[in-house]
C-alpha atoms as a PDB file:
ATOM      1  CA  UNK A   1      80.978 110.471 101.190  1.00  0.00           C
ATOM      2  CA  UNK A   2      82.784 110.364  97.595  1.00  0.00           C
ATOM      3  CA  UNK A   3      82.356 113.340  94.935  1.00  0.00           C
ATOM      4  CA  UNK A   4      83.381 112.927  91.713  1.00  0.00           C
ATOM      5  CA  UNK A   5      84.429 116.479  90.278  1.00  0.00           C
ATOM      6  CA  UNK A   6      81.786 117.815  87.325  1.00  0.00           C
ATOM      7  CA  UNK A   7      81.641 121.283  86.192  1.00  0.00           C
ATOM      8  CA  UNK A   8      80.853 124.327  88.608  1.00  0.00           C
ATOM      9  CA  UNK A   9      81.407 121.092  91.788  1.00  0.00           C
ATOM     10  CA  UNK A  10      84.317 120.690  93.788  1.00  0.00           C
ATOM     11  CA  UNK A  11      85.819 116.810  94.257  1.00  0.00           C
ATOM     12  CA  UNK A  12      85.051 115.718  97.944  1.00  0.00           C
ATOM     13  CA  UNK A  13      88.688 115.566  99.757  1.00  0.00           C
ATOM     14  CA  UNK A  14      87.964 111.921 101.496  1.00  0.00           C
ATOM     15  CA  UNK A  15      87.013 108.796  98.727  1.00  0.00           C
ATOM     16  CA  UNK A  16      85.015 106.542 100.619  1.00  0.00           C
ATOM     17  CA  UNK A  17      87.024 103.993  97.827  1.00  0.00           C
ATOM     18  CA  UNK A  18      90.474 104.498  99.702  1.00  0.00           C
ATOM     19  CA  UNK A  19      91.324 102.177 101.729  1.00  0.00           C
ATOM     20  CA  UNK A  20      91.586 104.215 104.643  1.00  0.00           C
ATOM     21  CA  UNK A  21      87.871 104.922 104.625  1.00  0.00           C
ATOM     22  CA  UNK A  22      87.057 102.500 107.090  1.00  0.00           C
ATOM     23  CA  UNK A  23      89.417 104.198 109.791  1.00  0.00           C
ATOM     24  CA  UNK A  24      88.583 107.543 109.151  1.00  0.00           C
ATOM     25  CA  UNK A  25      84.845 106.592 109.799  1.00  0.00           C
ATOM     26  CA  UNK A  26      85.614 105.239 113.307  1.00  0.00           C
ATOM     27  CA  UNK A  27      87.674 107.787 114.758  1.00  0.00           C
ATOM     28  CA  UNK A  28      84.930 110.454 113.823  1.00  0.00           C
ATOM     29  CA  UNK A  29      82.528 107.740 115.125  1.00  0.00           C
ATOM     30  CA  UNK A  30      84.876 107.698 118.847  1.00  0.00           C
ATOM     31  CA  UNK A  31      85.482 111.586 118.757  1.00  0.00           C
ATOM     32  CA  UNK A  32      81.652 112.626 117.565  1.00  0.00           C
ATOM     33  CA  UNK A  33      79.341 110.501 118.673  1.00  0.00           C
ATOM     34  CA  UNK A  34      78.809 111.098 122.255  1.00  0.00           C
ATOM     35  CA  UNK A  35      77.803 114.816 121.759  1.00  0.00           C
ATOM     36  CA  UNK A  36      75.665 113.848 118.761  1.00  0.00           C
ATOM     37  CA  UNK A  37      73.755 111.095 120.668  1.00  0.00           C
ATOM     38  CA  UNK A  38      73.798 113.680 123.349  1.00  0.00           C
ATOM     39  CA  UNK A  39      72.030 116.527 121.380  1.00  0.00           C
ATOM     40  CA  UNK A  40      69.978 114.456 119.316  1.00  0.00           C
ATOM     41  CA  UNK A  41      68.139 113.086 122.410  1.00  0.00           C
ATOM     42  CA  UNK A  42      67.873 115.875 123.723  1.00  0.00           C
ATOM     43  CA  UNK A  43      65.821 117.658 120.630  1.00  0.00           C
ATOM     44  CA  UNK A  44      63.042 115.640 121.826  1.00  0.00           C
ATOM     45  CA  UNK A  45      61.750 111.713 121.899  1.00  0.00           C
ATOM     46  CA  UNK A  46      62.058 110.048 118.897  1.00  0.00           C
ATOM     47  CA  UNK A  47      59.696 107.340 119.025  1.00  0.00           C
ATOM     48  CA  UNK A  48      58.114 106.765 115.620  1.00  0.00           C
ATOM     49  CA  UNK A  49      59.780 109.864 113.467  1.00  0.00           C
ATOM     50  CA  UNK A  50      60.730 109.545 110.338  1.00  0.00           C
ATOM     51  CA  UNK A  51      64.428 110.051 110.331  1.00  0.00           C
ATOM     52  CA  UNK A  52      67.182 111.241 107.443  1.00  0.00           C
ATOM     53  CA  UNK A  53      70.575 110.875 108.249  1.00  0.00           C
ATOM     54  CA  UNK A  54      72.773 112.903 105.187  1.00  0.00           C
ATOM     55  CA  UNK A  55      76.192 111.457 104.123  1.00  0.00           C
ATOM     56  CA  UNK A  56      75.751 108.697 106.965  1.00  0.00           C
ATOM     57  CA  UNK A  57      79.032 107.522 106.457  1.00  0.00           C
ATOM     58  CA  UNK A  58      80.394 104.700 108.559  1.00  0.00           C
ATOM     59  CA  UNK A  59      76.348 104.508 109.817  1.00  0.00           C
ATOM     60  CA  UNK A  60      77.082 104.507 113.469  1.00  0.00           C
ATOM     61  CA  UNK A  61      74.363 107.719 113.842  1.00  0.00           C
ATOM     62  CA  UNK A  62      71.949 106.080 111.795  1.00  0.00           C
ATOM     63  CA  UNK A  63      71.983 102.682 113.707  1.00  0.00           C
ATOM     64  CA  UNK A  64      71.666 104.763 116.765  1.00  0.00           C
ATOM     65  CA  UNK A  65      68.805 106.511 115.207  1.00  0.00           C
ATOM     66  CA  UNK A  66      66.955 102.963 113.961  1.00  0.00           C
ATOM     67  CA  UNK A  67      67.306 101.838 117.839  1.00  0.00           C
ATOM     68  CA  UNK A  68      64.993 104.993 118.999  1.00  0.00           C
ATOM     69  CA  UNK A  69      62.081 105.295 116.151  1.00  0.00           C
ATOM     70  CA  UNK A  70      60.785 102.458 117.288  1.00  0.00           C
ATOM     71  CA  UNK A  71      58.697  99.879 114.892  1.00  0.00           C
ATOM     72  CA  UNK A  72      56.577 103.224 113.624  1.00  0.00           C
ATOM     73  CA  UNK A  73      59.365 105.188 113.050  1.00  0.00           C
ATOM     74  CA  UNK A  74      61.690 105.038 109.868  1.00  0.00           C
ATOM     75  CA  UNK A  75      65.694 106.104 109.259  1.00  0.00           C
ATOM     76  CA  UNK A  76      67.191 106.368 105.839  1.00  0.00           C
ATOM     77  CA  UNK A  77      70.657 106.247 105.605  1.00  0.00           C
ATOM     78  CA  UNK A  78      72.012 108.649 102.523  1.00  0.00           C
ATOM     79  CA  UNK A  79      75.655 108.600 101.006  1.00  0.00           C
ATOM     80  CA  UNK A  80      77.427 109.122  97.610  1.00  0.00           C
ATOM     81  CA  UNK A  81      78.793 106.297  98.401  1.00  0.00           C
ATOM     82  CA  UNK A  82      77.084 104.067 100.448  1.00  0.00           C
ATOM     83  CA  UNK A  83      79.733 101.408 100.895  1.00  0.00           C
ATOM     84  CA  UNK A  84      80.473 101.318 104.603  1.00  0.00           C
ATOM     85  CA  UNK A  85      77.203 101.297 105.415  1.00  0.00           C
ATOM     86  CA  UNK A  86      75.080  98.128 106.745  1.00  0.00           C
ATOM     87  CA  UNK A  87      72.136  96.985 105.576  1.00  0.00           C
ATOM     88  CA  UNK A  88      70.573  94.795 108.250  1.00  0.00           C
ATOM     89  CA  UNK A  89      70.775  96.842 111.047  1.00  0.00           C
ATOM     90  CA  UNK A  90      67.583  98.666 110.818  1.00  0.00           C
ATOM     91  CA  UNK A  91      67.842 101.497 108.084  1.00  0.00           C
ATOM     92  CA  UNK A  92      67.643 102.134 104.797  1.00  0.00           C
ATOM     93  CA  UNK A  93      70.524 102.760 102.240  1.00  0.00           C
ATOM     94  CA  UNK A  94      69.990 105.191  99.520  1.00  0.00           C
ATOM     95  CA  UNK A  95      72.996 105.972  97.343  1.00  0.00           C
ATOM     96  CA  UNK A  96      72.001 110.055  96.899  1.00  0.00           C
ATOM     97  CA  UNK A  97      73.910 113.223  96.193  1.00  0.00           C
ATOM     98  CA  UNK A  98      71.860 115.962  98.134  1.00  0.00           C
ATOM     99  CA  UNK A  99      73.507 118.759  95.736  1.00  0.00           C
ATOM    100  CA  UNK A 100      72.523 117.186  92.427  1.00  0.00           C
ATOM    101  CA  UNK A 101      69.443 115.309  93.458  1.00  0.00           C
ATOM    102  CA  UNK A 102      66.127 116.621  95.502  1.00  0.00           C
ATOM    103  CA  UNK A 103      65.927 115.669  99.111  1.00  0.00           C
ATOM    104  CA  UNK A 104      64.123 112.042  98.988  1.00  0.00           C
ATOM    105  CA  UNK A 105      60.695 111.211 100.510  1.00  0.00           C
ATOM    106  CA  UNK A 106      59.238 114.442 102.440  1.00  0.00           C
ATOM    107  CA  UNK A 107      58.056 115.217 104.859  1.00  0.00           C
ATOM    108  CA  UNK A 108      60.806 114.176 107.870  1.00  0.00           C
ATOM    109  CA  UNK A 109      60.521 114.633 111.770  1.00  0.00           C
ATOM    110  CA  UNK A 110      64.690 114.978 112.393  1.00  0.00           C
ATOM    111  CA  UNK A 111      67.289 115.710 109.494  1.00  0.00           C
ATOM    112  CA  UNK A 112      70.902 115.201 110.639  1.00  0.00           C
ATOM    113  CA  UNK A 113      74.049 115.838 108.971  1.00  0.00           C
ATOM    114  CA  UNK A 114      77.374 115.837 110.299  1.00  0.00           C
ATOM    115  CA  UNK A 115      80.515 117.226 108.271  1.00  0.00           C
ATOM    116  CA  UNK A 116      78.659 117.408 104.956  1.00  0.00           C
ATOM    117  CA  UNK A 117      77.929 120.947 104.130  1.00  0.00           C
ATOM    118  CA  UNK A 118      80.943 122.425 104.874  1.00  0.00           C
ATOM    119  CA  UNK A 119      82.797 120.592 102.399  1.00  0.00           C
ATOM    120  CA  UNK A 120      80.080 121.595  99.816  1.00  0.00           C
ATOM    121  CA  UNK A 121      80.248 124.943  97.720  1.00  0.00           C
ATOM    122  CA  UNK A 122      76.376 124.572  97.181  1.00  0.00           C
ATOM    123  CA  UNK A 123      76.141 124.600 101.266  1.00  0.00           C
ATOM    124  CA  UNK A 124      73.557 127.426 101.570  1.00  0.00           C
ATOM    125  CA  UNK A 125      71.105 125.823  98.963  1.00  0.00           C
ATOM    126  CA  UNK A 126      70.953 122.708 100.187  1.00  0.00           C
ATOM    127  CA  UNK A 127      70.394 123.464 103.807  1.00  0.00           C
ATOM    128  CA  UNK A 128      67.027 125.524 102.131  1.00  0.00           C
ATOM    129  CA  UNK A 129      66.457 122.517 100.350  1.00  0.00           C
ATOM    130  CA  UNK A 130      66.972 120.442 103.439  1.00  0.00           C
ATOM    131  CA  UNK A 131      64.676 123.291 105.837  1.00  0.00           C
ATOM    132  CA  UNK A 132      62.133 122.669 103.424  1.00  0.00           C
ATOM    133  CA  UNK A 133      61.817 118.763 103.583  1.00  0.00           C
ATOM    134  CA  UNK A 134      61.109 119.110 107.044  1.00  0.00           C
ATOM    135  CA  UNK A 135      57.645 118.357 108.668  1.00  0.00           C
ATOM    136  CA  UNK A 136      55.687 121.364 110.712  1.00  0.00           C
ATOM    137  CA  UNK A 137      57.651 120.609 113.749  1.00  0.00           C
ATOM    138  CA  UNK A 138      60.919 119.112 112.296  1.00  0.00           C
ATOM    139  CA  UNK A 139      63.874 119.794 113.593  1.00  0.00           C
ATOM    140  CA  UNK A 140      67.259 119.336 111.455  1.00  0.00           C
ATOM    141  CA  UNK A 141      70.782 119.292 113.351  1.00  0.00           C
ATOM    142  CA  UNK A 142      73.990 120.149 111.357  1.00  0.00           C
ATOM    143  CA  UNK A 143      77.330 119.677 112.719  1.00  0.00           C
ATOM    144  CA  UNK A 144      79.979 120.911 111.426  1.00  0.00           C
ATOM    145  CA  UNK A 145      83.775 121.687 112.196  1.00  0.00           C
ATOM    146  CA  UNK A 146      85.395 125.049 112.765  1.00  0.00           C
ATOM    147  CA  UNK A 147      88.707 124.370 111.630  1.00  0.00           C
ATOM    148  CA  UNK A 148      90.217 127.735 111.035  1.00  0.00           C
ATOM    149  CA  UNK A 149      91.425 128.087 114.872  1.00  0.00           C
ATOM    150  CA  UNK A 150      95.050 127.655 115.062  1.00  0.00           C
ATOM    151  CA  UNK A 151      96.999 126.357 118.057  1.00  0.00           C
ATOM    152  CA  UNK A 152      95.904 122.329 118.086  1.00  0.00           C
ATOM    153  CA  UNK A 153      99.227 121.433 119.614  1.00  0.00           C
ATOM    154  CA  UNK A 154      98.195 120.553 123.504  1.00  0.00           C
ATOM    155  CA  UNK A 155     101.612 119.287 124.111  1.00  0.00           C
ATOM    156  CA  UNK A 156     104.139 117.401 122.497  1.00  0.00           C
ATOM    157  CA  UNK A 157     107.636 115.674 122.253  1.00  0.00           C
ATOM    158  CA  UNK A 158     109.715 118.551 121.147  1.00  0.00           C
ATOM    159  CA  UNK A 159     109.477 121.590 119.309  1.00  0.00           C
ATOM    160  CA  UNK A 160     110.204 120.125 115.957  1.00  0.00           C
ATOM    161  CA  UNK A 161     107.208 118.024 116.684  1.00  0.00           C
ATOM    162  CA  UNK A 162     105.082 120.956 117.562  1.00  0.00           C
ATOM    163  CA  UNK A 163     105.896 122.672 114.076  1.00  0.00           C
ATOM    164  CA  UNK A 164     105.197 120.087 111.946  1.00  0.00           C
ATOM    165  CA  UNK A 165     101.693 119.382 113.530  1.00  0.00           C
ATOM    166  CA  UNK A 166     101.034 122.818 113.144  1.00  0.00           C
ATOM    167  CA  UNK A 167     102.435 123.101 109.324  1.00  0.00           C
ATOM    168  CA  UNK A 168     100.615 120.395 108.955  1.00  0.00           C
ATOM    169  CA  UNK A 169      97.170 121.955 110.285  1.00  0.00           C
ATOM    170  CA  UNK A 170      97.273 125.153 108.361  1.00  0.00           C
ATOM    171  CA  UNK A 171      98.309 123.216 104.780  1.00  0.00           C
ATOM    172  CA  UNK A 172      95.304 121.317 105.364  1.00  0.00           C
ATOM    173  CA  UNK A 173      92.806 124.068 106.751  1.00  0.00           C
ATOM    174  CA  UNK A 174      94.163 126.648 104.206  1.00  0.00           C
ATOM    175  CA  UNK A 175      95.235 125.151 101.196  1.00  0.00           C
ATOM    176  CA  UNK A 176      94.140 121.258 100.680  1.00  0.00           C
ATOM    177  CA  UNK A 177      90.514 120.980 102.504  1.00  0.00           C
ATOM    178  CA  UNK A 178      89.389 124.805 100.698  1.00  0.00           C
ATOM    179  CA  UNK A 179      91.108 123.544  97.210  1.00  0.00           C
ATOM    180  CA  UNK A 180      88.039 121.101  97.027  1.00  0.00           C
ATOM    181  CA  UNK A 181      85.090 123.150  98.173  1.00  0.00           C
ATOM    182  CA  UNK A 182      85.656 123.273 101.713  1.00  0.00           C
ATOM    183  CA  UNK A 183      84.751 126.504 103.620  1.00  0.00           C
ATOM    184  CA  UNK A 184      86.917 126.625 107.441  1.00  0.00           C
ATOM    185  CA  UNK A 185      84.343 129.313 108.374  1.00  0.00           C
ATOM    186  CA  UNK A 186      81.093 127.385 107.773  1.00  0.00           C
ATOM    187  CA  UNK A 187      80.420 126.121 111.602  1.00  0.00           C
ATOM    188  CA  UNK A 188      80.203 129.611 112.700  1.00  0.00           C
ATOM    189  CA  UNK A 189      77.781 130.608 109.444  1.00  0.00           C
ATOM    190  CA  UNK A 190      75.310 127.808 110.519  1.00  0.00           C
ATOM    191  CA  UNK A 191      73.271 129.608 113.114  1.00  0.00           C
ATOM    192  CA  UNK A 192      72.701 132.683 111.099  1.00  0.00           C
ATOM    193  CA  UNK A 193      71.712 130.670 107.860  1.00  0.00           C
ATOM    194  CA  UNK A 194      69.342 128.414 109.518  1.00  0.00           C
ATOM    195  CA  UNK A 195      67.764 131.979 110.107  1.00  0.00           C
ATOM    196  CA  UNK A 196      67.719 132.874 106.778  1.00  0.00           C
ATOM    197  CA  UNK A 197      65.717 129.519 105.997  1.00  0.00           C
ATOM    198  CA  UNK A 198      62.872 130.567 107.980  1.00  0.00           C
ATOM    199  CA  UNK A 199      63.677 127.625 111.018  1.00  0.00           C
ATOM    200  CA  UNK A 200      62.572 128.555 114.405  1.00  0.00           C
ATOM    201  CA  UNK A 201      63.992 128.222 117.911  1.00  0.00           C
ATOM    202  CA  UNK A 202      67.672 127.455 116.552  1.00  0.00           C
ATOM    203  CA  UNK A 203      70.421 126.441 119.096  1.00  0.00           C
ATOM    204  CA  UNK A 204      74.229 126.003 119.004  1.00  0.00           C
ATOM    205  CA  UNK A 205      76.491 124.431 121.347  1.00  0.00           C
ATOM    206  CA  UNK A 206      79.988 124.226 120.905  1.00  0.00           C
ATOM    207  CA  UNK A 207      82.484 121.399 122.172  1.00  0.00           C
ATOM    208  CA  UNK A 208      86.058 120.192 122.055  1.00  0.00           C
ATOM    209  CA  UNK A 209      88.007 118.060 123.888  1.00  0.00           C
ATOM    210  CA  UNK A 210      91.874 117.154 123.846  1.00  0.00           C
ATOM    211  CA  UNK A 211      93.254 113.749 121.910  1.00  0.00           C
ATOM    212  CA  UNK A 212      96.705 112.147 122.972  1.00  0.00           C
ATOM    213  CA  UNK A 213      98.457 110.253 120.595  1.00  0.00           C
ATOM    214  CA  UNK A 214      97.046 106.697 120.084  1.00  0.00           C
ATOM    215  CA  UNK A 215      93.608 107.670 120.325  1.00  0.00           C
ATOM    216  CA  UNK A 216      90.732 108.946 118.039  1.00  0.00           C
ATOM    217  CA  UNK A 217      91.255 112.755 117.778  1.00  0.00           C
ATOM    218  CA  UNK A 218      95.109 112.510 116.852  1.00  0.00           C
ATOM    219  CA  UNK A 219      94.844 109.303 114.637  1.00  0.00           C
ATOM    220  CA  UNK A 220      92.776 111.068 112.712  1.00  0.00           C
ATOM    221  CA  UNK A 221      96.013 113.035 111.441  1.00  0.00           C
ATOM    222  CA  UNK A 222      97.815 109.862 109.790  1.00  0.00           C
ATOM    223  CA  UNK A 223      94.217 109.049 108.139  1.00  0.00           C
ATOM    224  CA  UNK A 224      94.221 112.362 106.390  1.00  0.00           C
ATOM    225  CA  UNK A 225      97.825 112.397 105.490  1.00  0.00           C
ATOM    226  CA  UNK A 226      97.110 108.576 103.784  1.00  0.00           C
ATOM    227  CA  UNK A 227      94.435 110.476 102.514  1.00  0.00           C
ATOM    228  CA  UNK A 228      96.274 113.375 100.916  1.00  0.00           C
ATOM    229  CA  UNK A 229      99.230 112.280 101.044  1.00  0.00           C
ATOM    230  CA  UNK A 230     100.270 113.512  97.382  1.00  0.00           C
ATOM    231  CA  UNK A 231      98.505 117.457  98.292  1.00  0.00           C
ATOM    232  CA  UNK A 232     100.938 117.233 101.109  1.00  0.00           C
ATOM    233  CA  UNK A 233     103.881 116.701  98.766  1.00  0.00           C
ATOM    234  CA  UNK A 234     102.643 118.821  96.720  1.00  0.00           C
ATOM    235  CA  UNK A 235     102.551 121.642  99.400  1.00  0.00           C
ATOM    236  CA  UNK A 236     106.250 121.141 100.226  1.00  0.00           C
ATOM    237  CA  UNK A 237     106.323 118.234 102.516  1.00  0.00           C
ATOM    238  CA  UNK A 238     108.809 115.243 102.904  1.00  0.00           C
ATOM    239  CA  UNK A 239     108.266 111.844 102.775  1.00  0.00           C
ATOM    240  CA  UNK A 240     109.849 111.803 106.088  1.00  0.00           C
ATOM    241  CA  UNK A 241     107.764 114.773 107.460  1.00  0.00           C
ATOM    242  CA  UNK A 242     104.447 112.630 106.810  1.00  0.00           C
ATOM    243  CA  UNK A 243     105.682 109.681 107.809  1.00  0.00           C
ATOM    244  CA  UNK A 244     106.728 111.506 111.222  1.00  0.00           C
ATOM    245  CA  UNK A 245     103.191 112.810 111.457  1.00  0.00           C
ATOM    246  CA  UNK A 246     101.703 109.201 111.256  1.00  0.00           C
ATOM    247  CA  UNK A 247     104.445 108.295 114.074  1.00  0.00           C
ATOM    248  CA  UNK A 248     103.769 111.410 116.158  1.00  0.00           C
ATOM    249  CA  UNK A 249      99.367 110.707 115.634  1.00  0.00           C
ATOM    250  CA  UNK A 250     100.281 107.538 117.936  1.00  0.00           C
ATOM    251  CA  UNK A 251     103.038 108.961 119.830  1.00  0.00           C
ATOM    252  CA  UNK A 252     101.100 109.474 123.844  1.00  0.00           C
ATOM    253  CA  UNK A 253     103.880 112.797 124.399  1.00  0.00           C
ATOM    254  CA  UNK A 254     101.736 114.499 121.366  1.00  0.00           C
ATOM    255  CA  UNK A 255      98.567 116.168 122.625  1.00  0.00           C
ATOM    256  CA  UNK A 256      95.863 117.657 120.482  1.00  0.00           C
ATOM    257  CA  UNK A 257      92.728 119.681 120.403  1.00  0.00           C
ATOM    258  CA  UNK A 258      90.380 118.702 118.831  1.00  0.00           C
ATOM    259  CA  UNK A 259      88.027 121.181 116.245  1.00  0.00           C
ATOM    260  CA  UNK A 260      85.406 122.911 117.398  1.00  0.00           C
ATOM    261  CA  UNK A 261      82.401 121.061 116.871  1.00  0.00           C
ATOM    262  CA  UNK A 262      79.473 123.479 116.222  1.00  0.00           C
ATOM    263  CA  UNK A 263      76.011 121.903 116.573  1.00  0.00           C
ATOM    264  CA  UNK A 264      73.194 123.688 115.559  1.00  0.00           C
ATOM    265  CA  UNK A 265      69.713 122.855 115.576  1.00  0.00           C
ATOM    266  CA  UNK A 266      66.541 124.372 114.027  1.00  0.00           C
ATOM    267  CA  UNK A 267      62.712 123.463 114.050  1.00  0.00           C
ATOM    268  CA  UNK A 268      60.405 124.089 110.877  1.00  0.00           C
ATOM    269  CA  UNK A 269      57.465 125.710 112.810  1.00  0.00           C
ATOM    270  CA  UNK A 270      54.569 124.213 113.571  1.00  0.00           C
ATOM    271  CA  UNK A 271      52.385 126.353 111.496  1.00  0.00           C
ATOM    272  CA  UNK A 272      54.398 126.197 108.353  1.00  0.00           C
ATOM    273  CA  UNK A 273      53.031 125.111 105.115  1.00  0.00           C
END
C-alpha cells in the first residue's frame, strides 16, 4: 500500500516505493500467512468464487487464493501501489484506492483484507462499502492488528535492551503509526462494526505467537525503523538507539510477541438484496 496525503486523508506510514518494501512484505507474509490460509479455508470451499483481495501487497494471499478458485473462479489483486505484485501467477492487478474509488466489479463470493483498515481514518465506511459488494452468501475476512498491548519484550539481552524495544513500541503505537491515520484500537472494533453493516454469523479468533531475533516477527522492527527512521528521530531517538534496534531485531537473546492478530469474518446473508 502507498497513500499520498490529500485533504481530510492521512499519508499511509509504509511507501511501497522504499526500498524496504520488499522485506516488510515477506516477514508479514512468514508471520501471517499460516492463520490466514488457515481461516480462509476454513470459511468454506472456494472452488469457482470470485475473489477480492484489498491492498494485496507482496500478493502471497492472492496467489494462494488463484490456486483454490479453480478455472471458474476469479481473484483480483487491489493496491495503491501495485508494484510488488506479480502478474503471471494467476490474478489480476488493479491499481485502486478503496477510500477514494468504489469497490470494483460486484458482486464477490470472499473479500479479504489484511492490515488495511486500520491504518485508514475512513475505516468504518469502507468496510459498509466493502459489506455491500458482497454476494448473498459472501463472506469478507478482515485482519487486523491490536497493537495497543504493551509488554512485547519475551526476553532479551539486558535490561537496556528491554527498554529500548519497549520505547520503541509505544513511539510507534502512540505517536508515529496514529500521526498518519492509524487507529491501535481498530482489531477489537471489527466484530461489533461488521454488526453494524448488517453481516451475519460473524466470527473472531485471535492469535499470537513469540519471534526471536533473526526471524520474521522481530525483523520486522529494523523494517519499520528504515521505514521511519526520521519520526523516530524526531521522537527523541539516537542514531545509535535505532541502529541498536536493527542489531537487537537479529540478535536470537531478544524475544518478542508478536500483535494480536484479530480475524474476523462476516457473511452477507443469503436473502439480502
Amino acid at each position: 500500500m502507498n497513500r499520498s496525503a490529500r485533504p481530510g486523508s492521512s499519508a499511509y506510514s509504509f511507501n511501497n516505493d522504499d526500498p524496504a518494501a520488499a522485506d516488510r512484505h515477506r516477514h508479514l507474509a512468514d508471520m501471517l500467512d499460516p492463520f490466514t490460509f488457515a481461516r480462509l479455508a476454513a470459511a468454506g470451499d472456494l472452488t469457482g468464487r470470485r475473489c477480492l483481495e484489498i491492498g494485496a501487497g507482496g500478493g502471497t494471499v492472492a496467489d494462494w487464493l488463484a490456486e483454490r478458485v479453480g478455472p471458474q473462479g476469479y481473484v483480483l489483486a487491489t493496491d495503491l501501489n501495485p508494484r510488488h505484485l506479480a502478474t503471471d501467477r494467476g490474478y489480476a492487478v488493479l491499481r485502486h484506492d478503496v477510500v477514494t474509488e468504489q469497490v470494483p466489479a460486484p458482486p464477490w463470493g470472499l473479500i479479504h483484507a489484511r492490515l488495511v483498515l486500520l491504518h485508514l481514518p475512513e475505516r468504518v465506511e469502507v468496510l459498509g462499502r466493502l459489506a455491500a459488494a458482497l454476494a448473498p452468501g459472501g463472506i469478507i475476512m478482515l485482519e487486523e492488528w491490536a497493537t495497543a498491548y504493551r509488554g512485547l519484550v519475551l526476553a532479551a539481552p539486558d535490561a537496556a535492551a528491554a527498554a529500548l524495544v519497549d520505547r520503541y513500541h509505544d513511539v510507534l503505537v502512540e505517536r508515529l503509526l496514529p500521526a498518519n491515520g492509524n487507529d491501535p484500537g481498530w482489531a477489537g472494533k471489527v466484530h461489533a462494526a461488521m454488526l453494524a453493516a448488517e453481516l451475519s454469523d460473524v466470527d473472531t479468533e485471535i492469535r499470537s505467537a513469540s519471534w526471536a531475533g533473526g526471524t520474521a516477527g522481530a525483523l520486522i522492527i529494523a523494517v519499520n525503523v528504515a521505514q521511519l527512521r526520521s519520526g523516530f528521530l524526531s521522537a527523541g531517538f539516537t542514531e545509535e538507539e535505532l541502529d541498536r534496534l536493527c542489531r537487537l531485531a537479529a540478535d536470537p537473546r531478544l524475544v518478542v510477541r508478536g500483535h494480536f492478530t484479530y480475524s474476523t469474518i462476516g457473511r452477507r446473508p443469503d436473502g439480502a438484496p
